[in-house]
C-alpha atoms as a PDB file:
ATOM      1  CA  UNK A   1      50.394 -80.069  18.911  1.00  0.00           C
ATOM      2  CA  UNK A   2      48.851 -80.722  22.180  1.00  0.00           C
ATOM      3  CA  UNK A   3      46.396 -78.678  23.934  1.00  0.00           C
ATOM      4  CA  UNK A   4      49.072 -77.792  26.938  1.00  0.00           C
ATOM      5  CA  UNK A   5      51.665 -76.653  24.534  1.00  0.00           C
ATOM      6  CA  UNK A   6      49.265 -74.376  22.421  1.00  0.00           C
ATOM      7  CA  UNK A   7      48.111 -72.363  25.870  1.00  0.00           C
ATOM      8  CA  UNK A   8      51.726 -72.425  26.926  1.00  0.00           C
ATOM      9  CA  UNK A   9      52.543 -71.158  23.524  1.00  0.00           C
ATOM     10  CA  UNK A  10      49.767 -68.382  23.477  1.00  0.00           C
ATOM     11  CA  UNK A  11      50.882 -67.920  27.412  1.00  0.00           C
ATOM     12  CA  UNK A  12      54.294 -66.670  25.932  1.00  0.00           C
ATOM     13  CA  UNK A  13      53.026 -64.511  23.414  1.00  0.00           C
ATOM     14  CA  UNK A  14      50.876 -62.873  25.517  1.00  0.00           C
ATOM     15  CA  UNK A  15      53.484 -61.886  28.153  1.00  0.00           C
ATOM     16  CA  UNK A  16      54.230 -58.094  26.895  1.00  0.00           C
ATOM     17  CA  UNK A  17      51.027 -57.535  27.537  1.00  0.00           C
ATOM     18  CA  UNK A  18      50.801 -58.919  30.825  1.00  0.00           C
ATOM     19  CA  UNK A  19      53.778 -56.642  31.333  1.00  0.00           C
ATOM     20  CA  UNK A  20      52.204 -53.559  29.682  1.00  0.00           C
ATOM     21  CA  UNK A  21      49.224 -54.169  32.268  1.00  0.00           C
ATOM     22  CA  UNK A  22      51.454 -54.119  35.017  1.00  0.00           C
ATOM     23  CA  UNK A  23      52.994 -50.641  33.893  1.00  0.00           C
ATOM     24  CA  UNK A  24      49.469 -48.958  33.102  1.00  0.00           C
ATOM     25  CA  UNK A  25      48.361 -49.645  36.531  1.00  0.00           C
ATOM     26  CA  UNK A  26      51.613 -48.300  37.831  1.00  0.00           C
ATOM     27  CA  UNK A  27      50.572 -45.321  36.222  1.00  0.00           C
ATOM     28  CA  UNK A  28      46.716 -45.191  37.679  1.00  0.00           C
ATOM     29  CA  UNK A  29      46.046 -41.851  39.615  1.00  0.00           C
ATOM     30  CA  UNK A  30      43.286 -43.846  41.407  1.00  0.00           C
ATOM     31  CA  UNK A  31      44.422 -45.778  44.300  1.00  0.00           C
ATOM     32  CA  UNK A  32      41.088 -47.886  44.577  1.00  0.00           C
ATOM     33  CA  UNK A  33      40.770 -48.965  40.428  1.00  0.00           C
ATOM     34  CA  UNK A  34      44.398 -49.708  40.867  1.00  0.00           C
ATOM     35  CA  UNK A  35      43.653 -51.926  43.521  1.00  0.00           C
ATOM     36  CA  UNK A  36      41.117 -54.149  42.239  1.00  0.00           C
ATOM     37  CA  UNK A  37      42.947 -53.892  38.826  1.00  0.00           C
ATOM     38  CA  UNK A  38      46.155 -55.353  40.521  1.00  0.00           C
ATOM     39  CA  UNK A  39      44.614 -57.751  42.074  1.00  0.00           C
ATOM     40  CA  UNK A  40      42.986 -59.303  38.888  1.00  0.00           C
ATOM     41  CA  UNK A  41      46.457 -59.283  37.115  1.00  0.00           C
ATOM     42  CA  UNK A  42      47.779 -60.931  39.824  1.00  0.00           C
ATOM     43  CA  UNK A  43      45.579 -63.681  39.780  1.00  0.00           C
ATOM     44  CA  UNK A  44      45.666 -63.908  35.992  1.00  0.00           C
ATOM     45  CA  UNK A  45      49.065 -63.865  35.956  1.00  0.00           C
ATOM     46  CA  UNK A  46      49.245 -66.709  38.961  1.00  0.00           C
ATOM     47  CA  UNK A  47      46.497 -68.995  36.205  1.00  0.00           C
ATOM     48  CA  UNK A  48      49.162 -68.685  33.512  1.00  0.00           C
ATOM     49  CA  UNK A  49      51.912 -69.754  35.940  1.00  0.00           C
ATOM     50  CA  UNK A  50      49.709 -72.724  36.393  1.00  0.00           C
ATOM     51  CA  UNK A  51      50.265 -73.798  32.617  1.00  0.00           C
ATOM     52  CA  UNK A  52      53.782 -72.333  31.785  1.00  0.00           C
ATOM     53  CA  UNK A  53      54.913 -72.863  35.812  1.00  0.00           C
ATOM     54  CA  UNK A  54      58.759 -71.974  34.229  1.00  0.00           C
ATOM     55  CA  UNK A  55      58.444 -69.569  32.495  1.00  0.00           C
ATOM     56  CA  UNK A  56      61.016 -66.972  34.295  1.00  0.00           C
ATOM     57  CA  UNK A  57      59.545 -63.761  32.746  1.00  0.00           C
ATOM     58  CA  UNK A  58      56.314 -64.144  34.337  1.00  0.00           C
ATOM     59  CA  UNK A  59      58.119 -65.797  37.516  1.00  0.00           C
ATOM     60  CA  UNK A  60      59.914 -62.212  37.810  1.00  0.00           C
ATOM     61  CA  UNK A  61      56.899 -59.863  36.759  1.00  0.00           C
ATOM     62  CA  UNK A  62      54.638 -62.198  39.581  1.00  0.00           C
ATOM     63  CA  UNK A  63      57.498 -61.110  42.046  1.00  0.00           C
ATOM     64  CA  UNK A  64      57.565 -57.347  41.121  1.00  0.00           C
ATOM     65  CA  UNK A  65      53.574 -57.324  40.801  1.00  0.00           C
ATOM     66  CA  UNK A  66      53.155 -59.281  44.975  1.00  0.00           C
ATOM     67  CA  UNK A  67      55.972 -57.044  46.171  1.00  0.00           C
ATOM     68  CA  UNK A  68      54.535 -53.974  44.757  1.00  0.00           C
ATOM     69  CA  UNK A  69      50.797 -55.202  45.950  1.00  0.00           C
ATOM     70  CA  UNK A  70      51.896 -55.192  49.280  1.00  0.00           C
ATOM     71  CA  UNK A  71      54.130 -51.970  49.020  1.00  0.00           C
ATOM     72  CA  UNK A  72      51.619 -49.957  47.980  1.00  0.00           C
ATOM     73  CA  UNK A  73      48.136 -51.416  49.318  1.00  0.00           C
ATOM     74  CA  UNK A  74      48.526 -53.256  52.407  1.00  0.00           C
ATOM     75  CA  UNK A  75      52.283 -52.473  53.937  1.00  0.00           C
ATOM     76  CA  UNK A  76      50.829 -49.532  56.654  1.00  0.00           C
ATOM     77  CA  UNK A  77      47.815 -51.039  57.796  1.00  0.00           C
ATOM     78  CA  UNK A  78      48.303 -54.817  57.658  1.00  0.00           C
ATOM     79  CA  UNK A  79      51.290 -56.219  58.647  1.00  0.00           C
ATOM     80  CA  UNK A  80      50.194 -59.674  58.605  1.00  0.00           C
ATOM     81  CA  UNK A  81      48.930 -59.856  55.508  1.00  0.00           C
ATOM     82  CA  UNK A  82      51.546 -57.459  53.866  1.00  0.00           C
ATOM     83  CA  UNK A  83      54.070 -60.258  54.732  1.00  0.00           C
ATOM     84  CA  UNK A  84      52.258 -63.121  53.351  1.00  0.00           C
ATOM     85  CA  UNK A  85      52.258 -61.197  49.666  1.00  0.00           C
ATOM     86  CA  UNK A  86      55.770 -60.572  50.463  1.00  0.00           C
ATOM     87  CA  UNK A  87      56.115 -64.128  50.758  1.00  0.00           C
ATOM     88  CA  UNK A  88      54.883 -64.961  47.787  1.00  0.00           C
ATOM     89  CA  UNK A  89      56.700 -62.524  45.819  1.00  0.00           C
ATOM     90  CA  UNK A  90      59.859 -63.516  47.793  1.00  0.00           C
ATOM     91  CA  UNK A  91      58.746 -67.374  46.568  1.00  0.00           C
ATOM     92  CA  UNK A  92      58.617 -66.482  42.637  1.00  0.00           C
ATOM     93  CA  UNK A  93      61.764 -64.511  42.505  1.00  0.00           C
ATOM     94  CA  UNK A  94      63.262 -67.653  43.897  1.00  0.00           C
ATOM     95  CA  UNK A  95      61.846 -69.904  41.342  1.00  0.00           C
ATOM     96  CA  UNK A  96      62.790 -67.798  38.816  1.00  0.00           C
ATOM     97  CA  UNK A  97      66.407 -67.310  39.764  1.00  0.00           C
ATOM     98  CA  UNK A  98      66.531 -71.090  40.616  1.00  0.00           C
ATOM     99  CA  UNK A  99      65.852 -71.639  37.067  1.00  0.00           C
ATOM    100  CA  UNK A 100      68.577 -69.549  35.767  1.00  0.00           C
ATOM    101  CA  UNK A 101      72.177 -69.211  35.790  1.00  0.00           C
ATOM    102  CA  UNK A 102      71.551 -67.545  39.407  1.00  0.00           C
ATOM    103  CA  UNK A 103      70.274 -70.482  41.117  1.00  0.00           C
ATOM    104  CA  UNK A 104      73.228 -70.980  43.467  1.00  0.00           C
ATOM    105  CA  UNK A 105      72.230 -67.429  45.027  1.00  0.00           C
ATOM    106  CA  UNK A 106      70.037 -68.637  46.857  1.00  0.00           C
ATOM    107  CA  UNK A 107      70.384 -71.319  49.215  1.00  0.00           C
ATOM    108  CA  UNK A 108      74.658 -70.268  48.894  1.00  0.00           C
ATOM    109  CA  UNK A 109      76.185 -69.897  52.494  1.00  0.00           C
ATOM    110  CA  UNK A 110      76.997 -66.457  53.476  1.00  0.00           C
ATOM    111  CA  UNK A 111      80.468 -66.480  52.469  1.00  0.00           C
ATOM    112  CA  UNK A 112      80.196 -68.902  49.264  1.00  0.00           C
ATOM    113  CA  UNK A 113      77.236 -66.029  48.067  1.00  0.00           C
ATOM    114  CA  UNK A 114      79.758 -63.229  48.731  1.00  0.00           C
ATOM    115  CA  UNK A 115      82.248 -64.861  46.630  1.00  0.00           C
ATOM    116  CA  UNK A 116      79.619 -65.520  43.782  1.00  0.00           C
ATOM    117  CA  UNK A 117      77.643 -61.733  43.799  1.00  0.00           C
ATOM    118  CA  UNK A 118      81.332 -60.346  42.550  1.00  0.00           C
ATOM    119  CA  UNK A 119      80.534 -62.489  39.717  1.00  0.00           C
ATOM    120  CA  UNK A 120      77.780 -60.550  38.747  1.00  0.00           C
ATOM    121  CA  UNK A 121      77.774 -57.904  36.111  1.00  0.00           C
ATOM    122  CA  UNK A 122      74.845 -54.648  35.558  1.00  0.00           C
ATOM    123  CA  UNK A 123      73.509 -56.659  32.976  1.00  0.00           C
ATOM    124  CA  UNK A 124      72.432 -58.784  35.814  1.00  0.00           C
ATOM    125  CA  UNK A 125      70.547 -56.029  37.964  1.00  0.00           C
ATOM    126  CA  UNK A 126      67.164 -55.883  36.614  1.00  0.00           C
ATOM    127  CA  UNK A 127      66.622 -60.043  37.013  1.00  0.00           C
ATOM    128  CA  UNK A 128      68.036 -59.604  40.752  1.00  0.00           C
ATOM    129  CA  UNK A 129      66.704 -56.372  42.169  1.00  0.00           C
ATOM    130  CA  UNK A 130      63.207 -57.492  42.488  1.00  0.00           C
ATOM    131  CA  UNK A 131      63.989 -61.429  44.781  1.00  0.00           C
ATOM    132  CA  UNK A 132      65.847 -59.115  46.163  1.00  0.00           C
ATOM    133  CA  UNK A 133      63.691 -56.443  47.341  1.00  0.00           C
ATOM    134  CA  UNK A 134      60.836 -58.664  48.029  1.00  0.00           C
ATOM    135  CA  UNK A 135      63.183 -61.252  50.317  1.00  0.00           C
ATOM    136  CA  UNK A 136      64.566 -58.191  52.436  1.00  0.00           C
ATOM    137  CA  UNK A 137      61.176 -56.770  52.536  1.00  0.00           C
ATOM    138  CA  UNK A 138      59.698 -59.950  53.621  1.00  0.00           C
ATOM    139  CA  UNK A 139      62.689 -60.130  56.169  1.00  0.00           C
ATOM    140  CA  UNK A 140      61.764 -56.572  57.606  1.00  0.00           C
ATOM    141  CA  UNK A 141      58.143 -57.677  58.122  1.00  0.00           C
ATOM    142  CA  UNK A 142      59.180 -61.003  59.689  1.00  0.00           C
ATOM    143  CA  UNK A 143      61.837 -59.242  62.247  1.00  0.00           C
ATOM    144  CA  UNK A 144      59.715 -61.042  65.224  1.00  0.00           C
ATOM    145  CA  UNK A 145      61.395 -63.960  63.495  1.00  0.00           C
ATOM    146  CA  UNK A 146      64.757 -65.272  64.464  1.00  0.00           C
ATOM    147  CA  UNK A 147      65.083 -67.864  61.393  1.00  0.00           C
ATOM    148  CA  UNK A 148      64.114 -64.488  59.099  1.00  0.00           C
ATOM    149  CA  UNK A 149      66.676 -62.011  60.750  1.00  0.00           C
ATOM    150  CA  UNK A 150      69.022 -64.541  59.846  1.00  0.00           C
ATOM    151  CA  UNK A 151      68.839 -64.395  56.397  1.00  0.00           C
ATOM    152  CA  UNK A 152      69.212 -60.746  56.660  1.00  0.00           C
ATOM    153  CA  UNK A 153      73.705 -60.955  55.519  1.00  0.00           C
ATOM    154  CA  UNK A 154      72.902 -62.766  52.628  1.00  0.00           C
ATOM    155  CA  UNK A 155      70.288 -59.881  51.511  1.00  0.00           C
ATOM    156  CA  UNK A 156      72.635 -57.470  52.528  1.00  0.00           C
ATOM    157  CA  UNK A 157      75.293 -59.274  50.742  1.00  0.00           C
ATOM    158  CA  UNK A 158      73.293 -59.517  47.090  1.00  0.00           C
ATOM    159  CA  UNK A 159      72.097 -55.823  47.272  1.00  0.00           C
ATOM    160  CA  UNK A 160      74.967 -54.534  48.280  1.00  0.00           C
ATOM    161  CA  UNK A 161      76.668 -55.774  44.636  1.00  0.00           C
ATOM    162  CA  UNK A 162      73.701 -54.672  43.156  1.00  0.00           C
ATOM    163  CA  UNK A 163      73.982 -51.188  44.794  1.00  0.00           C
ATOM    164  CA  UNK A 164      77.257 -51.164  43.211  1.00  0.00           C
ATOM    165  CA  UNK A 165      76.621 -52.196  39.650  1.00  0.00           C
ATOM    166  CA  UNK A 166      73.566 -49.578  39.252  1.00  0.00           C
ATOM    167  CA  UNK A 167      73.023 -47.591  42.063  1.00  0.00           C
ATOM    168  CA  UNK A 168      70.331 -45.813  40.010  1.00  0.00           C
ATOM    169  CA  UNK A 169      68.234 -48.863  39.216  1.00  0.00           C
ATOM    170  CA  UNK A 170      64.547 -48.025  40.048  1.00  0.00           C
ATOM    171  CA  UNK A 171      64.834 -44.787  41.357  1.00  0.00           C
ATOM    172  CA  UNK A 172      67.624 -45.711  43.809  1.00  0.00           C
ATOM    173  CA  UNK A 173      66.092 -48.705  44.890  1.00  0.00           C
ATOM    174  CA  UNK A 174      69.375 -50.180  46.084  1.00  0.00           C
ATOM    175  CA  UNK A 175      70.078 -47.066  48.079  1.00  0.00           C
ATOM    176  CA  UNK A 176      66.168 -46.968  49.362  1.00  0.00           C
ATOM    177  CA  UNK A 177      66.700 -50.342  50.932  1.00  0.00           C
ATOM    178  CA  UNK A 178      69.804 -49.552  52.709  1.00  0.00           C
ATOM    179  CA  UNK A 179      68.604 -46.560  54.086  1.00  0.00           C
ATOM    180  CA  UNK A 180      65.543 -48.500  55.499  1.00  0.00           C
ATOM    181  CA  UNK A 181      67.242 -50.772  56.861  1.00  0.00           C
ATOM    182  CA  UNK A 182      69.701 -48.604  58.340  1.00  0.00           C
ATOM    183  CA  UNK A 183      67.198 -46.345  60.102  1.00  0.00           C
ATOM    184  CA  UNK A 184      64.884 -49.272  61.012  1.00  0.00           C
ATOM    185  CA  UNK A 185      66.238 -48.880  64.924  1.00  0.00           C
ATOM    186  CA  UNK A 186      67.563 -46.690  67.419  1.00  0.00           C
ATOM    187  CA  UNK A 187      71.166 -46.342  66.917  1.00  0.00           C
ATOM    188  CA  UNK A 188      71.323 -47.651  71.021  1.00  0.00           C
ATOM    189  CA  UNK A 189      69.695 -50.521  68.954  1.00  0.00           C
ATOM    190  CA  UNK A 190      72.144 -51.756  66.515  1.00  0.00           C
ATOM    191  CA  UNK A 191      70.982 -48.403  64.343  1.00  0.00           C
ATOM    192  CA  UNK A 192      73.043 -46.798  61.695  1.00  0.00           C
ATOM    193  CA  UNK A 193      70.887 -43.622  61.024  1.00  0.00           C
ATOM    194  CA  UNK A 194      73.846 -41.428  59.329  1.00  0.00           C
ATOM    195  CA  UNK A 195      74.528 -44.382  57.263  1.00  0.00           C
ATOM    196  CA  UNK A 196      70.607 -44.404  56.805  1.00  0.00           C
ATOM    197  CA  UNK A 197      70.485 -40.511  55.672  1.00  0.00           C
ATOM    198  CA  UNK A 198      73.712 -40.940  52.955  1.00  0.00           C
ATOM    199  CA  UNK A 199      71.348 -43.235  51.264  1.00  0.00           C
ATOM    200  CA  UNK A 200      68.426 -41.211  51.504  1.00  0.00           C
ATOM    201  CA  UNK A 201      69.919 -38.096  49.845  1.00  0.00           C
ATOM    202  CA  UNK A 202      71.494 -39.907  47.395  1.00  0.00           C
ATOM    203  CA  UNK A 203      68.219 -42.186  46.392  1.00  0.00           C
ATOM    204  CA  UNK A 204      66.487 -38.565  46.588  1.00  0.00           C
ATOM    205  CA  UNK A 205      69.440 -37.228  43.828  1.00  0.00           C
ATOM    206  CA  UNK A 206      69.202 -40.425  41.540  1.00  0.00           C
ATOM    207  CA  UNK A 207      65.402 -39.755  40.962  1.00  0.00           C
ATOM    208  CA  UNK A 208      65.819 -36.146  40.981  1.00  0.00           C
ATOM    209  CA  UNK A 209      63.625 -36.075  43.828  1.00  0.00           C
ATOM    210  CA  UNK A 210      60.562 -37.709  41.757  1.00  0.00           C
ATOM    211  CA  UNK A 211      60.153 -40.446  43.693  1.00  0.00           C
ATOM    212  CA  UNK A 212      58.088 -39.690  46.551  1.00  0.00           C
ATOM    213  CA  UNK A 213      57.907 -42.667  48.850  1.00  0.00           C
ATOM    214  CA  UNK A 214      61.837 -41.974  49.474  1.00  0.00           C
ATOM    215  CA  UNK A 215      60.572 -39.017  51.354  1.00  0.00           C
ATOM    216  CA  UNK A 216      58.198 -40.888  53.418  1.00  0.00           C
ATOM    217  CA  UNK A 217      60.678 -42.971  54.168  1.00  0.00           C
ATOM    218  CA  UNK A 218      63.188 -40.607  55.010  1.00  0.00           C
ATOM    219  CA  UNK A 219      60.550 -39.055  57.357  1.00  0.00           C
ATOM    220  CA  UNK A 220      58.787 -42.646  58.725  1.00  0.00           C
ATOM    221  CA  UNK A 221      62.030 -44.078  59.491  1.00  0.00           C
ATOM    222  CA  UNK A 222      65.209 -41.468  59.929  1.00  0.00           C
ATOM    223  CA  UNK A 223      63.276 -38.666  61.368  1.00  0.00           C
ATOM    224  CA  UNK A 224      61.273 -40.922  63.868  1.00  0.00           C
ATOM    225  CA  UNK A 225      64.568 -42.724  64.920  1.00  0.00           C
ATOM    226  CA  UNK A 226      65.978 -40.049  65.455  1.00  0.00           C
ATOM    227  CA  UNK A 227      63.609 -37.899  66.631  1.00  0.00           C
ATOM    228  CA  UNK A 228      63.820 -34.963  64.867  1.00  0.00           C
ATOM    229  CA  UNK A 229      60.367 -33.608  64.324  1.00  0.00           C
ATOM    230  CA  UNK A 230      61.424 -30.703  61.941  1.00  0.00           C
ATOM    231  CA  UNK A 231      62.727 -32.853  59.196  1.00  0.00           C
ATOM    232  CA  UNK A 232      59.713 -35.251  59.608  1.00  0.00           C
ATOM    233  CA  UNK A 233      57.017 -32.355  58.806  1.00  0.00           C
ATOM    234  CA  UNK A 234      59.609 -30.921  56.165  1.00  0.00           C
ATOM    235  CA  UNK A 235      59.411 -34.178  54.361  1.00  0.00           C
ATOM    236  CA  UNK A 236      56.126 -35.229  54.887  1.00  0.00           C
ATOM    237  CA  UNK A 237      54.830 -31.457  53.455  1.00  0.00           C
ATOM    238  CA  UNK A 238      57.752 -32.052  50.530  1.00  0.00           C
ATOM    239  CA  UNK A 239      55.748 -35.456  49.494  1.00  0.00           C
ATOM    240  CA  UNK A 240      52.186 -33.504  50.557  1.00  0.00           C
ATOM    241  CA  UNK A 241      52.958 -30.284  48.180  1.00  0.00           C
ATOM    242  CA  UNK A 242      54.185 -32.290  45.068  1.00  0.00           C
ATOM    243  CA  UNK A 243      52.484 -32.058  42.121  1.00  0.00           C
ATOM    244  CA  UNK A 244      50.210 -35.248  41.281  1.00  0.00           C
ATOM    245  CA  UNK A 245      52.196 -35.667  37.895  1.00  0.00           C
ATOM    246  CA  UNK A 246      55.437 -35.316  39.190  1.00  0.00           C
ATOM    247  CA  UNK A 247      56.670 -38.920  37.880  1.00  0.00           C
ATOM    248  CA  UNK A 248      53.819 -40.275  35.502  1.00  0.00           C
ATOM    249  CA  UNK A 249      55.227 -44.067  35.667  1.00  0.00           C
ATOM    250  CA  UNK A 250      55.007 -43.726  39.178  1.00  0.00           C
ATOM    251  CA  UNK A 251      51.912 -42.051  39.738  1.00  0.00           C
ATOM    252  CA  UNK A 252      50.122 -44.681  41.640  1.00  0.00           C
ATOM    253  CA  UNK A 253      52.726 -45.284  44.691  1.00  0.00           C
ATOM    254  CA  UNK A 254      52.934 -41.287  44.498  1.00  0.00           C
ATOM    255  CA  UNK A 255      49.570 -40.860  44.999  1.00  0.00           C
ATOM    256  CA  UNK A 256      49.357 -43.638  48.186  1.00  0.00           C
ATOM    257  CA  UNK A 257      52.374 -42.107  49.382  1.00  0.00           C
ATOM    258  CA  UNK A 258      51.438 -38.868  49.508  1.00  0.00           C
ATOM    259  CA  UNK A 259      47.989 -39.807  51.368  1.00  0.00           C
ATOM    260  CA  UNK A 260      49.998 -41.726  53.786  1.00  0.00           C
ATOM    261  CA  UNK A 261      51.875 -38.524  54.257  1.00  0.00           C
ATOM    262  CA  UNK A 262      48.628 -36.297  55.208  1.00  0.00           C
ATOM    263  CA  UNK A 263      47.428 -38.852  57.564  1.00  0.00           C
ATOM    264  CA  UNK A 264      50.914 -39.150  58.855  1.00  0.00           C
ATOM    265  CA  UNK A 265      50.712 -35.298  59.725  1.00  0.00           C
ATOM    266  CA  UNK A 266      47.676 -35.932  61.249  1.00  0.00           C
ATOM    267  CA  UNK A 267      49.291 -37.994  63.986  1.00  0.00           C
ATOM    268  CA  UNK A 268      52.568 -36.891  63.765  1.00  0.00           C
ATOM    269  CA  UNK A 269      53.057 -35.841  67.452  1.00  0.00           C
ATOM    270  CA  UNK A 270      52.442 -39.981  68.562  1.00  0.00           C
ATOM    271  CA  UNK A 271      55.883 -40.070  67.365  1.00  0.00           C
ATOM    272  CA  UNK A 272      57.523 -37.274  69.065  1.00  0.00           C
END
């Protein structure tokens, strides 16, 4: 056996782990060893991409792992370089769905891909939800874009099936996008803010109000919109006063979300 198929073979084996890696630092109370710890994975997960360039597992945990990087470390405070993770991540989801049953998803026209999602079945969520994510994020950090924005119905189009085979999937995550999106703008601006705050209580009711960046958002985005200052600080406390172990898989974006919230607070009347 050559040398390239032995690492691609010992590649394979090892990908639980790479996967267990990924979870432990999701769980990390320490922003700053989770950092440099995500980092690492990332690039040691990019090296075996190098040899096994295919292999979809790793293709969908690189996705999750840039999208996530970005979401929690760099998202607030630089744009720029949050959308060139979000890039990347939006870059392996699409390699791995191209090399799958799903790869007509992606480059489909907007009204061949809405014929195609209905297709799709919940066993299909958890190998969608994160291209997903990380293309609409990348979208909503591109929106001084045109050729971006424009991508934006076919997002809409493959989360929106998603939304409706598991709702629930990752703490609401369907419903957490569409409220984001939603309350991204005034409603004098193309807006839907009501829409926006169905999704948020119902992504708040699927993780049984765990999952504390929902709050953030619902307070960053809704409250701002629509300027109600009273909800903002009601949320923002909510994520502030939550106890540090509230959801253990989750404790890293808990903790960064709930110092975003306190510095948040801080400046909270620049926004009303």
């Amino acid at each position: 056996m050559q040398a390239g198929c032995l690492q691609r073979v010992a590649i394979r084996l090892s990908v639980p782990v790479m996967y267990d890696a990924f979870d432990s630092i999701a769980e990390e109370w320490d922003p700053s060893l989770a950092e440099s710890a995500s980092a690492a994975n990332l690039k040691l997960l990019e090296a075996a991409l190098k040899t096994d360039p295919n292999n979809r597992k790793l293709l969908l945990l690189a996705c999750r792992g840039f999208a996530g990087y970005a979401l929690s470390f760099v998202a607030e405070d630089q744009p720029e370089r949050a959308r060139e993770f979000l890039e990347r991540a939006r870059d392996y989801g699409f390699r791995a769905l191209k090399d799958s049953r799903f790869r007509d998803l992606v480059d489909a026209e907007l009204e061949t891909l809405k014929l195609k999602v209905r297709r799709l079945e919940k066993k299909d969520v958890a190998a969608l939800f994160w291209p997903t994510f990380a293309w609409g994020y990348w979208i909503n950090h591109s929106r001084d874009k045109p050729a971006a924005l424009a991508q934006l119905p076919r997002v809409e189009a493959l989360m929106g099936r998603l939304l409706e085979l598991d709702e629930s999937f990752f703490y609401g995550g369907p419903h957490l996008f569409f409220a984001a999106l939603y309350s991204s703008r005034a409603k004098t601006l193309g807006g839907q803010p009501e829409r926006a705050k169905e999704h948020f209580e119902k992504a708040i009711k699927l993780a049984d109000g765990k999952f504390l960046l929902v709050y953030y958002f619902y307070a960053r985005h809704y409250a701002v919109v629509t300027q109600n200052k009273t909800l903002c600080e009601e949320l923002l406390n909510k994520v502030v006063d939550s106890p540090s172990n509230v959801l253990p898989e989750q404790r890293l974006l808990n903790q960064v979300t709930r110092k975003r919230a306190e510095e948040f607070l801080i400046d909270i009347d620049d926004y009303f």
